[in-house]
PDB file of N, CA and C in Angstrom:
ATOM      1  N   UNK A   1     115.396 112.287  96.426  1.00  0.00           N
ATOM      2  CA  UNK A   1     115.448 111.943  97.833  1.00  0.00           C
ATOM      3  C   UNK A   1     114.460 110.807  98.092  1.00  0.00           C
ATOM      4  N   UNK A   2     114.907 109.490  99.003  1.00  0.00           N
ATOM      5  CA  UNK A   2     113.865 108.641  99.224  1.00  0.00           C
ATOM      6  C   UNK A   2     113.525 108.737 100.342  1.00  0.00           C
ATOM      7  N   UNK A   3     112.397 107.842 100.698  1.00  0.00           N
ATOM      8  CA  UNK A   3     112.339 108.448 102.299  1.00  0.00           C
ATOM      9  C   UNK A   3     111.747 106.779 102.786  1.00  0.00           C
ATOM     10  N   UNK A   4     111.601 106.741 103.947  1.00  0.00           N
ATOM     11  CA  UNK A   4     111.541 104.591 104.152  1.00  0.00           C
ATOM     12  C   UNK A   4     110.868 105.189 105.748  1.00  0.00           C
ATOM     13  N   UNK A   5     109.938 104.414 106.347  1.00  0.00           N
ATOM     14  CA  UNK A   5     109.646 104.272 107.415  1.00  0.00           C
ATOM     15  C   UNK A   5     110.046 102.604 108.321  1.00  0.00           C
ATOM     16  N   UNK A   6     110.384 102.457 109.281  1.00  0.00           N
ATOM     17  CA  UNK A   6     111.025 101.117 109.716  1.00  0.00           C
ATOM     18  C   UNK A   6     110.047 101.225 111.031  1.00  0.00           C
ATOM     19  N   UNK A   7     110.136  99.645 110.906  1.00  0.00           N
ATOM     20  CA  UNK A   7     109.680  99.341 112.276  1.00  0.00           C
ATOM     21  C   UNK A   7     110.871  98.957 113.204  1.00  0.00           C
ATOM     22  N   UNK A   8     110.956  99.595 114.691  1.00  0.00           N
ATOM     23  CA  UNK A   8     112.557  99.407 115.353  1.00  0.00           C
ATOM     24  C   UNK A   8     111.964  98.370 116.368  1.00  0.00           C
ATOM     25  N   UNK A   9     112.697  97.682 117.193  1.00  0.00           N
ATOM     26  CA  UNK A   9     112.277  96.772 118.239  1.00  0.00           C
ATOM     27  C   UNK A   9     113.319  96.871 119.178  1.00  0.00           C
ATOM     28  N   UNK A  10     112.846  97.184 120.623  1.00  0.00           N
ATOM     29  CA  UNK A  10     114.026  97.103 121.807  1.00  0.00           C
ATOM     30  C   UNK A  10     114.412  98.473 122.131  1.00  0.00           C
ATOM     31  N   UNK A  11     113.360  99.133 121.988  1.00  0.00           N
ATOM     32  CA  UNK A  11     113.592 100.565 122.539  1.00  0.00           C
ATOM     33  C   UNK A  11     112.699 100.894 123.760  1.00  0.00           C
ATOM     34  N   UNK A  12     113.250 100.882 124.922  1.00  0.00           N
ATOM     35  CA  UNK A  12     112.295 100.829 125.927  1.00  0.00           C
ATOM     36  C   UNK A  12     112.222 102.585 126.398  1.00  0.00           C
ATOM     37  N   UNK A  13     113.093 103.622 126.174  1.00  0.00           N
ATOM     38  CA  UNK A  13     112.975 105.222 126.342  1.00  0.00           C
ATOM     39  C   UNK A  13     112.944 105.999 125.563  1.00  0.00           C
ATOM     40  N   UNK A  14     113.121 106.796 125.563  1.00  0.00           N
ATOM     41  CA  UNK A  14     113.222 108.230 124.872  1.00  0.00           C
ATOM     42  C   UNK A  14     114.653 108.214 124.937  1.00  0.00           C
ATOM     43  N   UNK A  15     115.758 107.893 125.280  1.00  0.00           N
ATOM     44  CA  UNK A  15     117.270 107.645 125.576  1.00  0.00           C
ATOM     45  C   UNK A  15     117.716 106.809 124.115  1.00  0.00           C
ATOM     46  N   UNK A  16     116.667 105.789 124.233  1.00  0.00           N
ATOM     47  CA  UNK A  16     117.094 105.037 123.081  1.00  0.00           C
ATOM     48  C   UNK A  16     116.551 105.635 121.929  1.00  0.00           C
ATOM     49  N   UNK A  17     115.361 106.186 121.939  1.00  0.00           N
ATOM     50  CA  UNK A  17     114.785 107.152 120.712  1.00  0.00           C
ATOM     51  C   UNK A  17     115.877 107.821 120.122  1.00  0.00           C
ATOM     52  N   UNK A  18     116.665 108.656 120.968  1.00  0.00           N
ATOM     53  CA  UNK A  18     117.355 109.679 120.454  1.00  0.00           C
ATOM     54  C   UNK A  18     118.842 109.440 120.615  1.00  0.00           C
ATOM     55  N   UNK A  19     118.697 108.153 120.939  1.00  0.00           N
ATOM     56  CA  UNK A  19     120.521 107.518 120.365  1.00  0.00           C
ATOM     57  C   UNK A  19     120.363 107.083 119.155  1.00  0.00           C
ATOM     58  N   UNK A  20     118.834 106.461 118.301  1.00  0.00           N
ATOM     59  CA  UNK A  20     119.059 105.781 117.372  1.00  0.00           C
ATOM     60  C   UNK A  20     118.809 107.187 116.337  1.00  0.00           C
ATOM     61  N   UNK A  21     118.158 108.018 116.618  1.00  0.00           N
ATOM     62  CA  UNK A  21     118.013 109.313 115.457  1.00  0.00           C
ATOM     63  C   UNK A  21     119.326 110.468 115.243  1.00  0.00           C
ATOM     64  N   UNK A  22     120.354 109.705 116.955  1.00  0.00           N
ATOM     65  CA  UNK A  22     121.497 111.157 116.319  1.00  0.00           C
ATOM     66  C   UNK A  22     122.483 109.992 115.271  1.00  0.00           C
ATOM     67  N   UNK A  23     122.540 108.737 115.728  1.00  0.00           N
ATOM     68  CA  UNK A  23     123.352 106.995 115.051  1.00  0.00           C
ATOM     69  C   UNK A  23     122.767 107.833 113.943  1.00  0.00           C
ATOM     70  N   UNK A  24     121.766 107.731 113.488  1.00  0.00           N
ATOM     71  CA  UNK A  24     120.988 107.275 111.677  1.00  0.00           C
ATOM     72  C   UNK A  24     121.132 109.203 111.077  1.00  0.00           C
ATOM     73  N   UNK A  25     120.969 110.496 111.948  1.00  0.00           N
ATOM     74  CA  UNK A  25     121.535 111.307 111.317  1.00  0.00           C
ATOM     75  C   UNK A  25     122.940 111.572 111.325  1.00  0.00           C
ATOM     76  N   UNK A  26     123.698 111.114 111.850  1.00  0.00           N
ATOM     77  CA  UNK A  26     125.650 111.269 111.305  1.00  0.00           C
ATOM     78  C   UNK A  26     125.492 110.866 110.123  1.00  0.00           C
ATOM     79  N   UNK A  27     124.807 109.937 109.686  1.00  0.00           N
ATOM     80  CA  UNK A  27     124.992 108.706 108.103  1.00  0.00           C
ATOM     81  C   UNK A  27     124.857 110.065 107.107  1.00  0.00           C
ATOM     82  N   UNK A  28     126.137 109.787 106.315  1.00  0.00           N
ATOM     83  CA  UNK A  28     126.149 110.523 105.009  1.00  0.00           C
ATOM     84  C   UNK A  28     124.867 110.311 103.717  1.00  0.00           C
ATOM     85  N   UNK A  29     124.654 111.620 103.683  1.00  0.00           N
ATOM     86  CA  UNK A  29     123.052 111.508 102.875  1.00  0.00           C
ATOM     87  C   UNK A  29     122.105 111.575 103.481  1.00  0.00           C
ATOM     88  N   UNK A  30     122.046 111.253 105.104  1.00  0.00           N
ATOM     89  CA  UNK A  30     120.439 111.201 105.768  1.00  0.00           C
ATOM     90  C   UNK A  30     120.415 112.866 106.289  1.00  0.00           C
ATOM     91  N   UNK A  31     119.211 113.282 105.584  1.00  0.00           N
ATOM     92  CA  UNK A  31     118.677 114.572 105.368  1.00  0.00           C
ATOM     93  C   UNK A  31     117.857 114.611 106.829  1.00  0.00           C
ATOM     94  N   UNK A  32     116.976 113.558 107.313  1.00  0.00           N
ATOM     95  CA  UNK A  32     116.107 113.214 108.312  1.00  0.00           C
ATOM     96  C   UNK A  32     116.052 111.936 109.003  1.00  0.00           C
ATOM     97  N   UNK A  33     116.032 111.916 110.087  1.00  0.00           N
ATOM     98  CA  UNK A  33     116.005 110.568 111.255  1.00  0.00           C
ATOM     99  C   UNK A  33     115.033 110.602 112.603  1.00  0.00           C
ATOM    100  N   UNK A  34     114.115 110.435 112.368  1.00  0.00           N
ATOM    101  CA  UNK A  34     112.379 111.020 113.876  1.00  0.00           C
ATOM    102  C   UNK A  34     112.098 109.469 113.963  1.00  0.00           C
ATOM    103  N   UNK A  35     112.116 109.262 115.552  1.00  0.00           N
ATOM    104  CA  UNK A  35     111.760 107.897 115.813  1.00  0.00           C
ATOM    105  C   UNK A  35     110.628 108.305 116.791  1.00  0.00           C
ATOM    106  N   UNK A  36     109.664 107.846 116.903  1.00  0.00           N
ATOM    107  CA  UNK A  36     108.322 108.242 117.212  1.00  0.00           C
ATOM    108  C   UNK A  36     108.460 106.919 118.321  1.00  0.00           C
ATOM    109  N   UNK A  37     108.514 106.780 119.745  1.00  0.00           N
ATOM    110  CA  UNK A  37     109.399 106.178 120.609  1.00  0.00           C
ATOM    111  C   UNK A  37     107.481 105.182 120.500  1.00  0.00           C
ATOM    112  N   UNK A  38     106.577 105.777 120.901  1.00  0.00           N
ATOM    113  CA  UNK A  38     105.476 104.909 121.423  1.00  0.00           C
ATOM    114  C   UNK A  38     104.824 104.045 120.103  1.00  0.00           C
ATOM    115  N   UNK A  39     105.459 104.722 119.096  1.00  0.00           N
ATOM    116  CA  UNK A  39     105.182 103.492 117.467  1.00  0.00           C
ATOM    117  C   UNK A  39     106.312 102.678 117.021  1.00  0.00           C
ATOM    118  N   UNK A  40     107.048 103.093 117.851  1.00  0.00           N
ATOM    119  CA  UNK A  40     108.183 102.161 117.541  1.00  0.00           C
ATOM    120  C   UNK A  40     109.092 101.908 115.995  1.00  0.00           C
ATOM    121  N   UNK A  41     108.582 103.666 115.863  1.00  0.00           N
ATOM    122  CA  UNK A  41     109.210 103.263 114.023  1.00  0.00           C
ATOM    123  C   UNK A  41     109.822 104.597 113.979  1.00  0.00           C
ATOM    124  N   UNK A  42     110.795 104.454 112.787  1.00  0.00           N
ATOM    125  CA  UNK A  42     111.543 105.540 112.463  1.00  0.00           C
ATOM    126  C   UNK A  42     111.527 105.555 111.131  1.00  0.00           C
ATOM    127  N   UNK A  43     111.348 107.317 110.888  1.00  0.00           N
ATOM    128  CA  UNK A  43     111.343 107.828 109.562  1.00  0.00           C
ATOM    129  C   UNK A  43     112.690 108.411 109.131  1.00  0.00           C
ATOM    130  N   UNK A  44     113.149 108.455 107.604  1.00  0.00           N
ATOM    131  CA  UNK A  44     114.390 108.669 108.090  1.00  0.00           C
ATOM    132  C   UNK A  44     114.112 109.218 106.005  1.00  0.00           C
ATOM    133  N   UNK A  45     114.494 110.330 105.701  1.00  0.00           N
ATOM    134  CA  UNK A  45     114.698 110.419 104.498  1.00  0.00           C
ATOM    135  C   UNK A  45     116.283 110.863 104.068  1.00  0.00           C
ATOM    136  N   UNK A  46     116.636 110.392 103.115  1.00  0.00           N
ATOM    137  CA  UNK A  46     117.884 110.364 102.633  1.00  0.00           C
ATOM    138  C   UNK A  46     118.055 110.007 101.134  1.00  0.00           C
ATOM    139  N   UNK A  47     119.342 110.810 101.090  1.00  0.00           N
ATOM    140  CA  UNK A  47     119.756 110.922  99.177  1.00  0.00           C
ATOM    141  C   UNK A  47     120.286 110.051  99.070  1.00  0.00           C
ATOM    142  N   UNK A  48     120.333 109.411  97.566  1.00  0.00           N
ATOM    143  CA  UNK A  48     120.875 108.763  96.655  1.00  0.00           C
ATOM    144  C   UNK A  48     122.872 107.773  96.944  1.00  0.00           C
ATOM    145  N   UNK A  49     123.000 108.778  97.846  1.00  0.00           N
ATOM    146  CA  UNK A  49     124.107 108.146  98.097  1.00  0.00           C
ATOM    147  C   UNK A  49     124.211 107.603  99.720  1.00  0.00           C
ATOM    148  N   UNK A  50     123.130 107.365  99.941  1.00  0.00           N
ATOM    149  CA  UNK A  50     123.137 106.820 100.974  1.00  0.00           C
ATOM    150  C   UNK A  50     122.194 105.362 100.817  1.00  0.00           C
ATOM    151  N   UNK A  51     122.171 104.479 101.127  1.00  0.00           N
ATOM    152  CA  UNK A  51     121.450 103.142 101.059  1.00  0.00           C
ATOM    153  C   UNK A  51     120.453 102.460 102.036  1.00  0.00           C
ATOM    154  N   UNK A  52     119.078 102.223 102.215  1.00  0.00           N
ATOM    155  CA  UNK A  52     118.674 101.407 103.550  1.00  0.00           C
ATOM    156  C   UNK A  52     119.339 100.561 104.197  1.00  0.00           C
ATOM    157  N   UNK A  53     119.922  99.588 102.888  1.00  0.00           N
ATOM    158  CA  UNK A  53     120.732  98.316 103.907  1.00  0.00           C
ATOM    159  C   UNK A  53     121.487  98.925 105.006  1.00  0.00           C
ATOM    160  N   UNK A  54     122.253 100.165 105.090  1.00  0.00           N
ATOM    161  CA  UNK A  54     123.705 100.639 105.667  1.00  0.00           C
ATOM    162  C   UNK A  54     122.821 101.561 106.529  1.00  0.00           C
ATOM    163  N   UNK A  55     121.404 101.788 106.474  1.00  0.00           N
ATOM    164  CA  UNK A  55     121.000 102.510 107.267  1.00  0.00           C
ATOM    165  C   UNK A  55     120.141 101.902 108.845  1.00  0.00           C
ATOM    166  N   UNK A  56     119.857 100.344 107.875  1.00  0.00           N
ATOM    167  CA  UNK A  56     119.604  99.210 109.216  1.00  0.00           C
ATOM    168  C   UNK A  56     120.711  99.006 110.109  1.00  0.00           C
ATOM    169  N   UNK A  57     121.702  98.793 108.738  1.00  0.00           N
ATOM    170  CA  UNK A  57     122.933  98.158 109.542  1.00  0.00           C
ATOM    171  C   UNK A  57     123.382  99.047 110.545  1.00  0.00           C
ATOM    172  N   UNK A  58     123.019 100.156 110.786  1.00  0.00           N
ATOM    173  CA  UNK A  58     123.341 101.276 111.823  1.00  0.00           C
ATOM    174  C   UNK A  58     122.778 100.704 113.168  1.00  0.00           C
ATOM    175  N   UNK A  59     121.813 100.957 113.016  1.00  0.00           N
ATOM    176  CA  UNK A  59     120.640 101.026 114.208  1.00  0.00           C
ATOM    177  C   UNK A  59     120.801  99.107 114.896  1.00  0.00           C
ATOM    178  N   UNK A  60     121.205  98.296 113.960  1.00  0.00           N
ATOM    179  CA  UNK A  60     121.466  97.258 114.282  1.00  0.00           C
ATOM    180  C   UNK A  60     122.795  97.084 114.958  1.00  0.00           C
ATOM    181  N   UNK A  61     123.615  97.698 114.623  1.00  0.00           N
ATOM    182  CA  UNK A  61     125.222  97.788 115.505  1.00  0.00           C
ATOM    183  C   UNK A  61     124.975  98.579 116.690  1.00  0.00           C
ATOM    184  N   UNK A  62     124.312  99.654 116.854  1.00  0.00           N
ATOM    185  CA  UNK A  62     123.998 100.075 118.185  1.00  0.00           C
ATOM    186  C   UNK A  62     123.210  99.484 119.214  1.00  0.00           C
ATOM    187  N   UNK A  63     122.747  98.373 118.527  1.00  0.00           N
ATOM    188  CA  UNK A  63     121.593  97.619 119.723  1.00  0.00           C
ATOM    189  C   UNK A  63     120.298  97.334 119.786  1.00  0.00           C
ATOM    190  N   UNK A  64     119.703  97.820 118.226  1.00  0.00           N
ATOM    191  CA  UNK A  64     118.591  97.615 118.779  1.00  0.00           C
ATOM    192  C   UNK A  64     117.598  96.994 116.618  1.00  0.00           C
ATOM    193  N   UNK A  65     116.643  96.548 116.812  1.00  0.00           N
ATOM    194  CA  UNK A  65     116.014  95.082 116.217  1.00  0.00           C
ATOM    195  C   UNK A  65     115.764  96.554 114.413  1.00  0.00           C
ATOM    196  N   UNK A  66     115.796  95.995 113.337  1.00  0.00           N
ATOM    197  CA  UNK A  66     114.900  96.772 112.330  1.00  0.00           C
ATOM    198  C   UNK A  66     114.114  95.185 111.990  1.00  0.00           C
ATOM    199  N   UNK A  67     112.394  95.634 112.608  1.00  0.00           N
ATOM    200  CA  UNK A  67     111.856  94.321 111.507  1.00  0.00           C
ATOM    201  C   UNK A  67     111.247  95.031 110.955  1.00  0.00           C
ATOM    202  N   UNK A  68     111.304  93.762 110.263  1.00  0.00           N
ATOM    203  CA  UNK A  68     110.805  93.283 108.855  1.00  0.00           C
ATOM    204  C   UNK A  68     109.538  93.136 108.598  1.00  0.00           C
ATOM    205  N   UNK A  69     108.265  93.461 107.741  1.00  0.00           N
ATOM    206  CA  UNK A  69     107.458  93.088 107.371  1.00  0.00           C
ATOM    207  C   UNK A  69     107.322  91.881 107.116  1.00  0.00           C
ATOM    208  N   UNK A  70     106.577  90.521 107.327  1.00  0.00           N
ATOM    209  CA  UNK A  70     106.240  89.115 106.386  1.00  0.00           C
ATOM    210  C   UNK A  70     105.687  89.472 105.288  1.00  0.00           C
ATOM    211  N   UNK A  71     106.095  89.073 104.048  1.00  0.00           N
ATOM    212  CA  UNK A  71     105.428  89.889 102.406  1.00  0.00           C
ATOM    213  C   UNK A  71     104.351  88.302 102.133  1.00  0.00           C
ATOM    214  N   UNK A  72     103.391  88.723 101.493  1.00  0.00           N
ATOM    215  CA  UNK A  72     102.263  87.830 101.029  1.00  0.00           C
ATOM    216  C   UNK A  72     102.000  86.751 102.307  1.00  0.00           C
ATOM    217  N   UNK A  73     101.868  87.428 103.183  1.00  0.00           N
ATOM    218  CA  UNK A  73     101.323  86.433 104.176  1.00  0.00           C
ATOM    219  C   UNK A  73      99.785  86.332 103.755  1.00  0.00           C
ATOM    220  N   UNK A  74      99.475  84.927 103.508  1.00  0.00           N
ATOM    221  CA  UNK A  74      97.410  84.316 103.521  1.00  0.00           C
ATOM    222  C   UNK A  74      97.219  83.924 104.831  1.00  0.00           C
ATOM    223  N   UNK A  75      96.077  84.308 105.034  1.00  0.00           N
ATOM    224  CA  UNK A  75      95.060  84.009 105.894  1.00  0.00           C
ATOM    225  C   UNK A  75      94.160  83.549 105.285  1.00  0.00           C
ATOM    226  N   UNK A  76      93.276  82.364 106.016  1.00  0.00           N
ATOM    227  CA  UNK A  76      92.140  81.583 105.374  1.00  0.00           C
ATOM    228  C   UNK A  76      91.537  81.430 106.615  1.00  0.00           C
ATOM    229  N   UNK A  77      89.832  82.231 106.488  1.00  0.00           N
ATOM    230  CA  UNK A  77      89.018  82.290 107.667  1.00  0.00           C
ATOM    231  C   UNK A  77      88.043  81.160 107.051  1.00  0.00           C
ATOM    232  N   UNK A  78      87.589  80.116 107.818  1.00  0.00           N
ATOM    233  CA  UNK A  78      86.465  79.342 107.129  1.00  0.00           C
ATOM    234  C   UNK A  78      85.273  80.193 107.674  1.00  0.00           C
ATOM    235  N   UNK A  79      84.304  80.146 106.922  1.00  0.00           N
ATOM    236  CA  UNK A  79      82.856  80.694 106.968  1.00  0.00           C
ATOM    237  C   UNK A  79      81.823  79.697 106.873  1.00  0.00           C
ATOM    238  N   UNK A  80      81.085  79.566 107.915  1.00  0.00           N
ATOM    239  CA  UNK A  80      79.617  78.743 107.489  1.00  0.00           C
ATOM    240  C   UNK A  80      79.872  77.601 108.524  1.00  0.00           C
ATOM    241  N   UNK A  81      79.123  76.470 108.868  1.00  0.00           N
ATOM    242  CA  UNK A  81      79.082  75.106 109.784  1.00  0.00           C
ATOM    243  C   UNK A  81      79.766  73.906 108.794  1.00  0.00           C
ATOM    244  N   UNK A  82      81.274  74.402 108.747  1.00  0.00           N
ATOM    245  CA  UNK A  82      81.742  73.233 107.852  1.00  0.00           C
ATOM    246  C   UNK A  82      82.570  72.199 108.661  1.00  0.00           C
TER     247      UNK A  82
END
């Protein structure tokens, strides 16, 4: 079983909380779907025959954002009177 936490965007209630957790539990294989409305993320664990891509693509056909992390983002703070 894997399990993925997402960040969702464009959920302004508890209406939308629990349209996107009953959407992501119908999906064949998802064991679990809890969207935590004031973090704006959803946990969702599911078997092997079920996929993340098809599990964004859900929550994205109903209306509402899955982002994305930026991977290897640098930051460069200068230090000192340069």
């Amino acid at each position: 079983m894997d399990s993925q936490t997402l960040s969702i965007g464009g959920m302004t209630c508890a209406a939308c909380a629990g349209r996107i957790e009953k959407t992501v539990r119908k999906l064949e294989g998802v064991t679990t779907a809890t969207v935590n409305l004031a973090s704006e993320k959803l946990f969702v664990e599911y078997t092997g025959t079920q996929t993340l891509t098809s599990i964004k693509d859900a929550v994205v056909k109903i209306g509402y954002q899955v982002l994305e992390k930026p991977k290897g983002t640098t930051v460069t703070i200068p230090i000192g009177d340069a």
